[in-house]
PDB file of N, CA and C in Angstrom:
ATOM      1  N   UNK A   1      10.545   0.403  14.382  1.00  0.00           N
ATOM      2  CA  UNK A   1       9.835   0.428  13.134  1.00  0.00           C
ATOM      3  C   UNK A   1       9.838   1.848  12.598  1.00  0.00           C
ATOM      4  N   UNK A   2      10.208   2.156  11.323  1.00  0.00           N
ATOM      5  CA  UNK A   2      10.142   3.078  10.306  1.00  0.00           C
ATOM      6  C   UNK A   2       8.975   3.980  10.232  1.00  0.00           C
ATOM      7  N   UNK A   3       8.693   4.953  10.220  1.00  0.00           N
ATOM      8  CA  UNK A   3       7.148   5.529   9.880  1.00  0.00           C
ATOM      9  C   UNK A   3       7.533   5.929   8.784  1.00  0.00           C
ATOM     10  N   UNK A   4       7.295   5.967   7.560  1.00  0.00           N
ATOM     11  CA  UNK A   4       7.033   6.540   6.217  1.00  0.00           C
ATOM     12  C   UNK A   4       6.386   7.644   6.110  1.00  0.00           C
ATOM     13  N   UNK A   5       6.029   8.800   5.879  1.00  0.00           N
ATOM     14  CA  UNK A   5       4.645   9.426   5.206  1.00  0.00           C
ATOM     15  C   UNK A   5       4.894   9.604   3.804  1.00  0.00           C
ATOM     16  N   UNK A   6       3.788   9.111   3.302  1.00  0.00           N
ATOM     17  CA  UNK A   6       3.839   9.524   1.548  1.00  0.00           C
ATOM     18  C   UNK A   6       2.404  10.848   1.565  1.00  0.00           C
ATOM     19  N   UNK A   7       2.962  11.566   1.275  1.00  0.00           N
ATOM     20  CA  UNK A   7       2.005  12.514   0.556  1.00  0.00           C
ATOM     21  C   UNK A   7       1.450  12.309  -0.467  1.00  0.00           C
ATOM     22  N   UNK A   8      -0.001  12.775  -0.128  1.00  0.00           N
ATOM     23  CA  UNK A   8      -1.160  12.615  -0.977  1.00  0.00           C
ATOM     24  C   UNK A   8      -0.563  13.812  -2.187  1.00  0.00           C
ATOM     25  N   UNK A   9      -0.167  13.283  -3.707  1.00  0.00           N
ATOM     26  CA  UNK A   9      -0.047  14.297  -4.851  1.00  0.00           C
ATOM     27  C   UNK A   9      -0.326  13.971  -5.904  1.00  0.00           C
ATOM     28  N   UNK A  10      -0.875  14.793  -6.794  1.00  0.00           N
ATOM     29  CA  UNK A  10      -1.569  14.307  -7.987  1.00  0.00           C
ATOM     30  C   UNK A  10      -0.625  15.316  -9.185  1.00  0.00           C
ATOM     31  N   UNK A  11      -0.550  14.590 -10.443  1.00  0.00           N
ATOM     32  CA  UNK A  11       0.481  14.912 -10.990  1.00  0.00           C
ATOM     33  C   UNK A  11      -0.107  15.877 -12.513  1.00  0.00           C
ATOM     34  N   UNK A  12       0.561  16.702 -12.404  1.00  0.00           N
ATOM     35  CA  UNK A  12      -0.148  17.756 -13.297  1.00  0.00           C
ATOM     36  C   UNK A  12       0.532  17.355 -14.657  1.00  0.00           C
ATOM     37  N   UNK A  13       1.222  16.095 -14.839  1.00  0.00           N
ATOM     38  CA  UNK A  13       1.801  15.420 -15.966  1.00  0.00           C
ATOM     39  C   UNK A  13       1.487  14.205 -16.312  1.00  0.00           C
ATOM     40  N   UNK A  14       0.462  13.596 -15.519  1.00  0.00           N
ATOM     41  CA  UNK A  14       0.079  13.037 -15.883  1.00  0.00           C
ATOM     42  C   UNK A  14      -0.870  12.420 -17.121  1.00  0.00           C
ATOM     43  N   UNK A  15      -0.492  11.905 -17.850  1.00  0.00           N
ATOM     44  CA  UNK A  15      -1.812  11.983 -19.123  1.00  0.00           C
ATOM     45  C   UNK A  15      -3.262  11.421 -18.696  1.00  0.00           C
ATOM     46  N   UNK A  16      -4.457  12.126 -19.449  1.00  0.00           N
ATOM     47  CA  UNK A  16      -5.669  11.328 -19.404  1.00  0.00           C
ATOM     48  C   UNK A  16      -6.686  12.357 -17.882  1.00  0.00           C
ATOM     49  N   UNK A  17      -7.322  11.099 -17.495  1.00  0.00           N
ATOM     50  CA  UNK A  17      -7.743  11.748 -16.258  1.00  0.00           C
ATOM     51  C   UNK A  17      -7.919  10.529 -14.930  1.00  0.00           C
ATOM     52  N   UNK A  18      -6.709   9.748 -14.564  1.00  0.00           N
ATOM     53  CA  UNK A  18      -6.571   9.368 -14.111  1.00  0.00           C
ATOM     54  C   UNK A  18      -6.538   9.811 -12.444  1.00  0.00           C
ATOM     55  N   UNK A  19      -7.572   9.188 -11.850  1.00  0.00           N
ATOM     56  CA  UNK A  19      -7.814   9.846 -10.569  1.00  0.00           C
ATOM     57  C   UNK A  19      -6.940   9.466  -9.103  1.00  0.00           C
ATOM     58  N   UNK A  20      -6.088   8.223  -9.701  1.00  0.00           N
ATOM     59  CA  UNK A  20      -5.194   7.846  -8.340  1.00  0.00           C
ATOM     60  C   UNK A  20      -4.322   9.106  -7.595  1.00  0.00           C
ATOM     61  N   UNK A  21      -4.024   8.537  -6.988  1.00  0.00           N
ATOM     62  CA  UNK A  21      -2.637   9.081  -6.003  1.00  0.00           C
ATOM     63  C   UNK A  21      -1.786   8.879  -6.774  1.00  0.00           C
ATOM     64  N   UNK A  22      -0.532   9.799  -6.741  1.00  0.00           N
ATOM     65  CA  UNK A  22       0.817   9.321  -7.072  1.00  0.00           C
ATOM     66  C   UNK A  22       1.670   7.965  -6.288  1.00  0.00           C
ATOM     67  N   UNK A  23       1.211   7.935  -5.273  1.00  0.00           N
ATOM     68  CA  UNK A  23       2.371   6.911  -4.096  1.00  0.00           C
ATOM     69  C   UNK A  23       0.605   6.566  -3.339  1.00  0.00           C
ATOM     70  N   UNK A  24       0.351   5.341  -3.100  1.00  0.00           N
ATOM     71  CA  UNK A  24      -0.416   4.405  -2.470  1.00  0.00           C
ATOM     72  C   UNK A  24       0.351   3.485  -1.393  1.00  0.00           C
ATOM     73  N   UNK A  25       0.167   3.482  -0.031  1.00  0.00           N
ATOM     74  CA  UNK A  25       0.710   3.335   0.615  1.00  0.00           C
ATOM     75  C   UNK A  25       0.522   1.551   0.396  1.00  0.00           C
ATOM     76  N   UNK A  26       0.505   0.610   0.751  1.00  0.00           N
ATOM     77  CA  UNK A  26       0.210  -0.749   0.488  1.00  0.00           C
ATOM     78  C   UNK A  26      -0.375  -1.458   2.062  1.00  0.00           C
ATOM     79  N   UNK A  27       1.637  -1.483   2.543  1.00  0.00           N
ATOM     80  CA  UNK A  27       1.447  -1.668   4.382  1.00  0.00           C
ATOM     81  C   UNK A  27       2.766  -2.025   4.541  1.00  0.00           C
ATOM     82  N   UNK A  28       2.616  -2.598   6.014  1.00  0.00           N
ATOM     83  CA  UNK A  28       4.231  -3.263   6.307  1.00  0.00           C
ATOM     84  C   UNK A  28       4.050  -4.693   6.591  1.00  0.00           C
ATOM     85  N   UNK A  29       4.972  -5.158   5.817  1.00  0.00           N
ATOM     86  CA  UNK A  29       5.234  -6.749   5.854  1.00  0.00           C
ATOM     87  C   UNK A  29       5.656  -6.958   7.335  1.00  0.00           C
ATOM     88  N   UNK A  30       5.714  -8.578   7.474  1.00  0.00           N
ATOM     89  CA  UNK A  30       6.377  -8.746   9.062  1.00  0.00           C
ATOM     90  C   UNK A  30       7.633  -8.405   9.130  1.00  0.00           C
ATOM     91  N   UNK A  31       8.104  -8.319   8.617  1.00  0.00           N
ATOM     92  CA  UNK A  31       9.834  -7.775   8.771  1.00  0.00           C
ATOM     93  C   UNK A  31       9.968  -6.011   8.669  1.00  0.00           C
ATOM     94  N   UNK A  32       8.735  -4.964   8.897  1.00  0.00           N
ATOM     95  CA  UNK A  32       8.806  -4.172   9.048  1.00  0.00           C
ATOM     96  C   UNK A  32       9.317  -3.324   7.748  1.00  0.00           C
ATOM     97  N   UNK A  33       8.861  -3.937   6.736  1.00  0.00           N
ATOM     98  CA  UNK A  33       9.228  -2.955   5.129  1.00  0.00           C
ATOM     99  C   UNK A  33       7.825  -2.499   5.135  1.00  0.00           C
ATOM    100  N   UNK A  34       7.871  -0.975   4.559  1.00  0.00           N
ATOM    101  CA  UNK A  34       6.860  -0.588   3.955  1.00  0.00           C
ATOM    102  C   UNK A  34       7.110  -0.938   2.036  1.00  0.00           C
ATOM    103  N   UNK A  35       5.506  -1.201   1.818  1.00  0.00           N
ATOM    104  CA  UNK A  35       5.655  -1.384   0.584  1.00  0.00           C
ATOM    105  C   UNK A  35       4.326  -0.134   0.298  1.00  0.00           C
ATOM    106  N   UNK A  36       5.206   0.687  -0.932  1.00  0.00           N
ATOM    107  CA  UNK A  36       4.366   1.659  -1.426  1.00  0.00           C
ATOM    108  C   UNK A  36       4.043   1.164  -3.211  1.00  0.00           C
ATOM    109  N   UNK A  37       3.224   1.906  -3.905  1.00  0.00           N
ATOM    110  CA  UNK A  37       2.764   1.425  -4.877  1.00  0.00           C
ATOM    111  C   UNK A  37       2.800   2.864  -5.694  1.00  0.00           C
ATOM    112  N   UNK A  38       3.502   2.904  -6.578  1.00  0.00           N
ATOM    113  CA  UNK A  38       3.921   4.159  -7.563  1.00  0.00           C
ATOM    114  C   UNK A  38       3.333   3.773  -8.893  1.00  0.00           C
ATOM    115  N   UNK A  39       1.890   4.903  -8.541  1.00  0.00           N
ATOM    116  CA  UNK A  39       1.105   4.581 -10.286  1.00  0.00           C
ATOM    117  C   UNK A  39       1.656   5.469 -10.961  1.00  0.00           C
ATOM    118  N   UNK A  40       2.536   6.290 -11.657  1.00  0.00           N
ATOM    119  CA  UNK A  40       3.100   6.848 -12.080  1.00  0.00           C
ATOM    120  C   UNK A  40       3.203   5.452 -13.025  1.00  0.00           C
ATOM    121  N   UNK A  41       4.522   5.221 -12.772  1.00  0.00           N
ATOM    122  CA  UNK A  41       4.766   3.958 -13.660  1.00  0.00           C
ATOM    123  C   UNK A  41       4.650   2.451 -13.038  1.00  0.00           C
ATOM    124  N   UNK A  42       3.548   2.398 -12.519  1.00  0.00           N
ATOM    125  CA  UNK A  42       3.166   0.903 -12.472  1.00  0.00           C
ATOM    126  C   UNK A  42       4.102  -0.076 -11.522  1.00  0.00           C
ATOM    127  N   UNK A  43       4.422   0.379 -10.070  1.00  0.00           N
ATOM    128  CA  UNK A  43       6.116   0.067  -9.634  1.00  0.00           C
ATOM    129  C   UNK A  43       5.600   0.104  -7.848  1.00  0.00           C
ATOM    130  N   UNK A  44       6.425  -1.383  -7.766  1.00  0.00           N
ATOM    131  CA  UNK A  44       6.054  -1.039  -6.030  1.00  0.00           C
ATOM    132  C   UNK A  44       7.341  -1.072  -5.573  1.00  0.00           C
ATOM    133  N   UNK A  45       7.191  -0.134  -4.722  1.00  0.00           N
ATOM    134  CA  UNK A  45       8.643   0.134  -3.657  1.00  0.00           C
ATOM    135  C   UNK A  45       8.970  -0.563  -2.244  1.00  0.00           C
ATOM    136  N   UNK A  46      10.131  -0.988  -2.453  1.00  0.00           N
ATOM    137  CA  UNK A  46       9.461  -1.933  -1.101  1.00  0.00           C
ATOM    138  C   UNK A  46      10.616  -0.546   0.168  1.00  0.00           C
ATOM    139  N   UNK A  47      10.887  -0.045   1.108  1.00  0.00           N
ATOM    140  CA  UNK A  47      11.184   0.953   1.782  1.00  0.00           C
ATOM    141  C   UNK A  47      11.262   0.346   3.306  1.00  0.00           C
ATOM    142  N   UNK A  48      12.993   0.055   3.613  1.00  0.00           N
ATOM    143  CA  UNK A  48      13.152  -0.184   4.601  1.00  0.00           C
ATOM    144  C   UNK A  48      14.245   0.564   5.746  1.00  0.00           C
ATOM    145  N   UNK A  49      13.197   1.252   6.517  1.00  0.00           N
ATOM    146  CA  UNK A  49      13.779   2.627   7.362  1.00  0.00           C
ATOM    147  C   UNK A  49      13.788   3.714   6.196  1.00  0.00           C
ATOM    148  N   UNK A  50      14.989   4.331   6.121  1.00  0.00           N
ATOM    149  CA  UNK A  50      14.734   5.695   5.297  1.00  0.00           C
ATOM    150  C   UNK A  50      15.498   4.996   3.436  1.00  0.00           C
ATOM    151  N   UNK A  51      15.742   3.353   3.456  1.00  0.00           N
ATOM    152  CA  UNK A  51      16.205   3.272   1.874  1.00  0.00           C
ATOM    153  C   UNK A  51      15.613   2.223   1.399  1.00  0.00           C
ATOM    154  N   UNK A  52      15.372   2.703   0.493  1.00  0.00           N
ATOM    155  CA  UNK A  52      14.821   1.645  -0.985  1.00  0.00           C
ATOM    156  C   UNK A  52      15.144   0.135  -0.781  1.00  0.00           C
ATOM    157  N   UNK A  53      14.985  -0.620  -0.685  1.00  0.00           N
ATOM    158  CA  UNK A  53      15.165  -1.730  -1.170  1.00  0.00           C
ATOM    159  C   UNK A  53      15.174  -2.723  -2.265  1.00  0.00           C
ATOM    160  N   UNK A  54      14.219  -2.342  -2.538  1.00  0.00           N
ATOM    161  CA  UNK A  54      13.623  -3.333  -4.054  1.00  0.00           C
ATOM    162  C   UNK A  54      12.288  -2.368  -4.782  1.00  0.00           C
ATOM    163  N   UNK A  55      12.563  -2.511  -5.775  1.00  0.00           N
ATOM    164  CA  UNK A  55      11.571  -1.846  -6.877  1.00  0.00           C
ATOM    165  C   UNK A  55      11.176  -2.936  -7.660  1.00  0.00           C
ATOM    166  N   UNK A  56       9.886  -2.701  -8.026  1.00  0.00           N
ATOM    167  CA  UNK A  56       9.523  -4.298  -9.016  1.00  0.00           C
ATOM    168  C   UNK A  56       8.912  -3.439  -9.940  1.00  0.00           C
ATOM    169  N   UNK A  57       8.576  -3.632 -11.571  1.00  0.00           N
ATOM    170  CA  UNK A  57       7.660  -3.474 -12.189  1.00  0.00           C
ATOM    171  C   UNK A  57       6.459  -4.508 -12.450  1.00  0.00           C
ATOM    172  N   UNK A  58       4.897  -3.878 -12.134  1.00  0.00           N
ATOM    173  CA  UNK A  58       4.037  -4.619 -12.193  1.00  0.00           C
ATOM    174  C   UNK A  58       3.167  -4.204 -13.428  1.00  0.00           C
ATOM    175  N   UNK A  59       3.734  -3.583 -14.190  1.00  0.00           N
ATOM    176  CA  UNK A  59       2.847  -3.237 -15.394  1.00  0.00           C
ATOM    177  C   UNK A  59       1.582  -4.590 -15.866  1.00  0.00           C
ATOM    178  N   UNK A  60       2.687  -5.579 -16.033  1.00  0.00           N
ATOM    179  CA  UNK A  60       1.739  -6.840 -16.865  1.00  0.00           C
ATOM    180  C   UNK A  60       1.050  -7.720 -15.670  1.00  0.00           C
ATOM    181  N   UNK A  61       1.608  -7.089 -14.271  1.00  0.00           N
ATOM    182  CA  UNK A  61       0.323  -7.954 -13.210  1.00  0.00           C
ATOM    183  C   UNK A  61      -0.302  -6.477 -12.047  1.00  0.00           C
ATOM    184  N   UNK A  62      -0.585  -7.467 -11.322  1.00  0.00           N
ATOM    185  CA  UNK A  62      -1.636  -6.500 -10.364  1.00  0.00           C
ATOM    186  C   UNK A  62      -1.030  -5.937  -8.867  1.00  0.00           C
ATOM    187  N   UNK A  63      -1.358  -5.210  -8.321  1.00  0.00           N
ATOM    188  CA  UNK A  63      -1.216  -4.907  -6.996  1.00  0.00           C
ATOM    189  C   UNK A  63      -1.255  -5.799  -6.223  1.00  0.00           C
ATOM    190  N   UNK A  64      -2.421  -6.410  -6.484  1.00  0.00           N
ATOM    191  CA  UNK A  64      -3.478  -8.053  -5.877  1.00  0.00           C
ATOM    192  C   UNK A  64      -2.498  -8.852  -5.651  1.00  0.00           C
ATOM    193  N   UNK A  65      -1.343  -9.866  -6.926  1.00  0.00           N
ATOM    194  CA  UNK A  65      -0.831 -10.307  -7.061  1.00  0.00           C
ATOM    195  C   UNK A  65       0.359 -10.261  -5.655  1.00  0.00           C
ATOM    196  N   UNK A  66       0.642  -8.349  -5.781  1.00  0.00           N
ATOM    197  CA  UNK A  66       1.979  -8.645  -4.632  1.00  0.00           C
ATOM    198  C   UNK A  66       1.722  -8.700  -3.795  1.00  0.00           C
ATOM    199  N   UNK A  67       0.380  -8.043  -3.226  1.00  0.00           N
ATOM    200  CA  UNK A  67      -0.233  -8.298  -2.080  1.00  0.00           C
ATOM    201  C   UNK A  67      -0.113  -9.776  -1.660  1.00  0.00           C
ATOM    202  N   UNK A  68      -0.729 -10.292  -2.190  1.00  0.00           N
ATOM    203  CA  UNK A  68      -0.551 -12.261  -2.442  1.00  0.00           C
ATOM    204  C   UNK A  68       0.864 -12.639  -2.027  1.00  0.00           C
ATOM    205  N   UNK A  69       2.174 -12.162  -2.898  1.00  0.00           N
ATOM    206  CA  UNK A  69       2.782 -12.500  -3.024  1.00  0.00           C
ATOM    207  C   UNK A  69       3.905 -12.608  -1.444  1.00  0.00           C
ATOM    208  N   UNK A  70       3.397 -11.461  -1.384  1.00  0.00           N
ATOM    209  CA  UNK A  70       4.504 -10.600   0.389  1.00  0.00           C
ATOM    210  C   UNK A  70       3.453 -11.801   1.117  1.00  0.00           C
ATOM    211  N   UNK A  71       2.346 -11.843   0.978  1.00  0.00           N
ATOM    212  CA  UNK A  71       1.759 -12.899   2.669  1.00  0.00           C
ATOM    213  C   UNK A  71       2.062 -14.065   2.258  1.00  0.00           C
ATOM    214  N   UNK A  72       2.433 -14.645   1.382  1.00  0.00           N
ATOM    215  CA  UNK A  72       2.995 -15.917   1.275  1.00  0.00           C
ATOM    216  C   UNK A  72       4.392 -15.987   1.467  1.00  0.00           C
ATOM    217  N   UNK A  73       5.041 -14.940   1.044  1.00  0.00           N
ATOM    218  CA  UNK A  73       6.365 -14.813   1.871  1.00  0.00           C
ATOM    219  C   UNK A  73       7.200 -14.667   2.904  1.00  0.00           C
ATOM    220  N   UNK A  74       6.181 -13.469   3.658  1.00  0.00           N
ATOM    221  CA  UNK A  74       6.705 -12.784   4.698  1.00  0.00           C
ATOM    222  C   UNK A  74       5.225 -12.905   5.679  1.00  0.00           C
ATOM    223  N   UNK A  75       4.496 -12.536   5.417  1.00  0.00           N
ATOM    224  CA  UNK A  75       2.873 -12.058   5.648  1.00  0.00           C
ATOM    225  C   UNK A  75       2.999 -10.436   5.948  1.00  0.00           C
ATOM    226  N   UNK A  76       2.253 -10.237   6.597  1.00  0.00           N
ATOM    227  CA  UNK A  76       1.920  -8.892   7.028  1.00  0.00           C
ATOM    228  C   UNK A  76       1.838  -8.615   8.160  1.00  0.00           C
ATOM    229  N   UNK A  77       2.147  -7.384   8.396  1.00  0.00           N
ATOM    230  CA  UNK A  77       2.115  -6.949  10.400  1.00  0.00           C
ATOM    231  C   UNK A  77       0.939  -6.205   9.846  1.00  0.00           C
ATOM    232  N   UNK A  78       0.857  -4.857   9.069  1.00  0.00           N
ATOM    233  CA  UNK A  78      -0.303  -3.947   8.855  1.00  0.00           C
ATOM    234  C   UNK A  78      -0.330  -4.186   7.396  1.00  0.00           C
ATOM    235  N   UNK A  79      -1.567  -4.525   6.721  1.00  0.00           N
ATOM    236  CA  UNK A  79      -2.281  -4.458   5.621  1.00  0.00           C
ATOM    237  C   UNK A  79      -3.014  -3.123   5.742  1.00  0.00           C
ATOM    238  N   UNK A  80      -2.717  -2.087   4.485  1.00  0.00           N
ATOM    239  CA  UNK A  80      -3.649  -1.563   4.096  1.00  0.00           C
ATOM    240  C   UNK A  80      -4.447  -0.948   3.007  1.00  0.00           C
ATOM    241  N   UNK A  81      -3.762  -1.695   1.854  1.00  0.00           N
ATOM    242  CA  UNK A  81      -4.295  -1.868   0.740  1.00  0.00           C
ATOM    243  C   UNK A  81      -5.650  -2.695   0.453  1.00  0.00           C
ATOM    244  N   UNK A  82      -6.591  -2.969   0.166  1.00  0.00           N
ATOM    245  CA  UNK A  82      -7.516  -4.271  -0.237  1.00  0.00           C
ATOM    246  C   UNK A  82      -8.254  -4.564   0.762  1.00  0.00           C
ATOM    247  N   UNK A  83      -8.460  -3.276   2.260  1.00  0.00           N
ATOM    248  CA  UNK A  83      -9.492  -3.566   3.054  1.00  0.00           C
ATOM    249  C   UNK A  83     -10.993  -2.927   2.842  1.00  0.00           C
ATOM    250  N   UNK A  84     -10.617  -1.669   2.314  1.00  0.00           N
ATOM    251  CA  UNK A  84     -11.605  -1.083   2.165  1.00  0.00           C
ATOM    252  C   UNK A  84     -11.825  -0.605   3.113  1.00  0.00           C
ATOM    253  N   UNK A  85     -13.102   1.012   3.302  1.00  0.00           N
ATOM    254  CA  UNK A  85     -13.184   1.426   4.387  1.00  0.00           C
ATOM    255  C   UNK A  85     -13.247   0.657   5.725  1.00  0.00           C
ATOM    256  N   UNK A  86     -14.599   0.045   5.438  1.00  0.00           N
ATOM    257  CA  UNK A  86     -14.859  -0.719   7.082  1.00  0.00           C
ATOM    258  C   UNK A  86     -13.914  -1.677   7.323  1.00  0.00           C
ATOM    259  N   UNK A  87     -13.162  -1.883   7.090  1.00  0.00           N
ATOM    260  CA  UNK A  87     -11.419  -2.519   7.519  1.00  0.00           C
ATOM    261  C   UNK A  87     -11.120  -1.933   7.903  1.00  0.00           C
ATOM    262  N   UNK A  88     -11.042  -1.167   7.230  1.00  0.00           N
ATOM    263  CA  UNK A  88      -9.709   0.206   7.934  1.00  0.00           C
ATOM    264  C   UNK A  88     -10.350   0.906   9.202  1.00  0.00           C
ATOM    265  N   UNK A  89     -11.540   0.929   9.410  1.00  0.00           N
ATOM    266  CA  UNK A  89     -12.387   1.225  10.432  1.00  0.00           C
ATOM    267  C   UNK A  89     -12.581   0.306  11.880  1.00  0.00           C
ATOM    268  N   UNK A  90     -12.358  -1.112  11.387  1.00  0.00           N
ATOM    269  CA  UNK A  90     -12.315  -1.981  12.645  1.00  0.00           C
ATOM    270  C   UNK A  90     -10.922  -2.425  12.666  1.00  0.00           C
ATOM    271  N   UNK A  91     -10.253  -1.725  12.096  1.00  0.00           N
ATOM    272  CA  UNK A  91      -8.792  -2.115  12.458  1.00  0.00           C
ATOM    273  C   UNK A  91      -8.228  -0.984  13.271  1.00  0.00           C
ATOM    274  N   UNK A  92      -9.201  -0.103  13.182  1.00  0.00           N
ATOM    275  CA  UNK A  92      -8.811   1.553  14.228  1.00  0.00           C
ATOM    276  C   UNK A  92      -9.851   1.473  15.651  1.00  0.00           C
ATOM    277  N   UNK A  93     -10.684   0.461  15.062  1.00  0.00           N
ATOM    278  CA  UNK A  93     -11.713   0.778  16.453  1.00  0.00           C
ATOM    279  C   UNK A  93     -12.156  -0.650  16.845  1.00  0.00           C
ATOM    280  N   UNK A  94     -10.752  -2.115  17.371  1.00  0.00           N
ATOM    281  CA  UNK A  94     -11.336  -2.725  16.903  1.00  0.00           C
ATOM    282  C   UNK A  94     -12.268  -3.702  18.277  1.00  0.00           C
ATOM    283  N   UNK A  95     -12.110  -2.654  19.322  1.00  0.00           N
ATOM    284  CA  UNK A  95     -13.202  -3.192  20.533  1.00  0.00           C
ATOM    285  C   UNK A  95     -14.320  -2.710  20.421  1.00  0.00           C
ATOM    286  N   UNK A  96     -14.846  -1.771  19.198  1.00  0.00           N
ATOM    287  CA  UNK A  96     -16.042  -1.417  19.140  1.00  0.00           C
ATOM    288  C   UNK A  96     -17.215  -2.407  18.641  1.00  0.00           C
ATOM    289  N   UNK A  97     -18.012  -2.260  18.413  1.00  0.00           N
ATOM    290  CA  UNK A  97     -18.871  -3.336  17.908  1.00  0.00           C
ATOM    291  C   UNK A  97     -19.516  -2.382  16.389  1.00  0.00           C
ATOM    292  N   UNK A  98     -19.172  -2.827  14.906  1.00  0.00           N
ATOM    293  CA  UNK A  98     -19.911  -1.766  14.153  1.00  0.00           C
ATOM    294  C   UNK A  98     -20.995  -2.648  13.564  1.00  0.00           C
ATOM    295  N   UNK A  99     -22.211  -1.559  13.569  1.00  0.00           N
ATOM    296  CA  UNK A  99     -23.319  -2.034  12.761  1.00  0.00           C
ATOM    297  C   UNK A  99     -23.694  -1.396  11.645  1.00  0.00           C
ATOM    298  N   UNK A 100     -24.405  -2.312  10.836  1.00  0.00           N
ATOM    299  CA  UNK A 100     -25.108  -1.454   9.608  1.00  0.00           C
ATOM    300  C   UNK A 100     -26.450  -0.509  10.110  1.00  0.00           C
ATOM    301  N   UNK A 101     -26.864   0.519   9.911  1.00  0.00           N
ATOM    302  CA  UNK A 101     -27.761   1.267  10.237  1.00  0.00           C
ATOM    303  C   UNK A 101     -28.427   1.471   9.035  1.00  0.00           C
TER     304      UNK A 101
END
């Protein structure tokens, strides 16, 4: 399996004051693609080993959507778009027991 790193960069060309990331990591499908998410222009990358595969434009739909779309296709080995912290927290710690305090 591939490790990716996308660097955290924020774009000094960007218009407005848009607070995303440039590159949002998404996850890896079961077939071991990373899919990244390029808000720049609205575009997910799908990245298998060190080349491109497929580029989609999602301008007129959602992230949500491909998310949807890859687990009905393929599913997912690692999700990590749409968990939110405490996901991402019991998916790192996940023999711990977490509580609300």
């Amino acid at each position: 399996m591939s490790t990716t790193n996308f660097h955290r960069q924020k774009s000094s060309s960007r218009r407005g004051t848009d607070p995303r990331d440039n590159y949002i990591p998404l996850g890896t499908d079961a077939d071991g693609r990373s899919h990244v998410y390029r808000t720049l222009d609205e575009t997910i990358h799908v990245i298998d080993g060190d080349e491109r595969t497929h580029r989609e434009a999602i301008a007129t739909r959602s992230v949500d959507e491909w998310m949807a779309f890859v687990e009905g296709r393929v599913g997912w080995e690692r999700r990590r778009y749409g968990k939110g912290i405490i996901g991402l927290i019991r998916e790192a710690f996940p023999d711990e027991e977490l509580t609300d305090r």
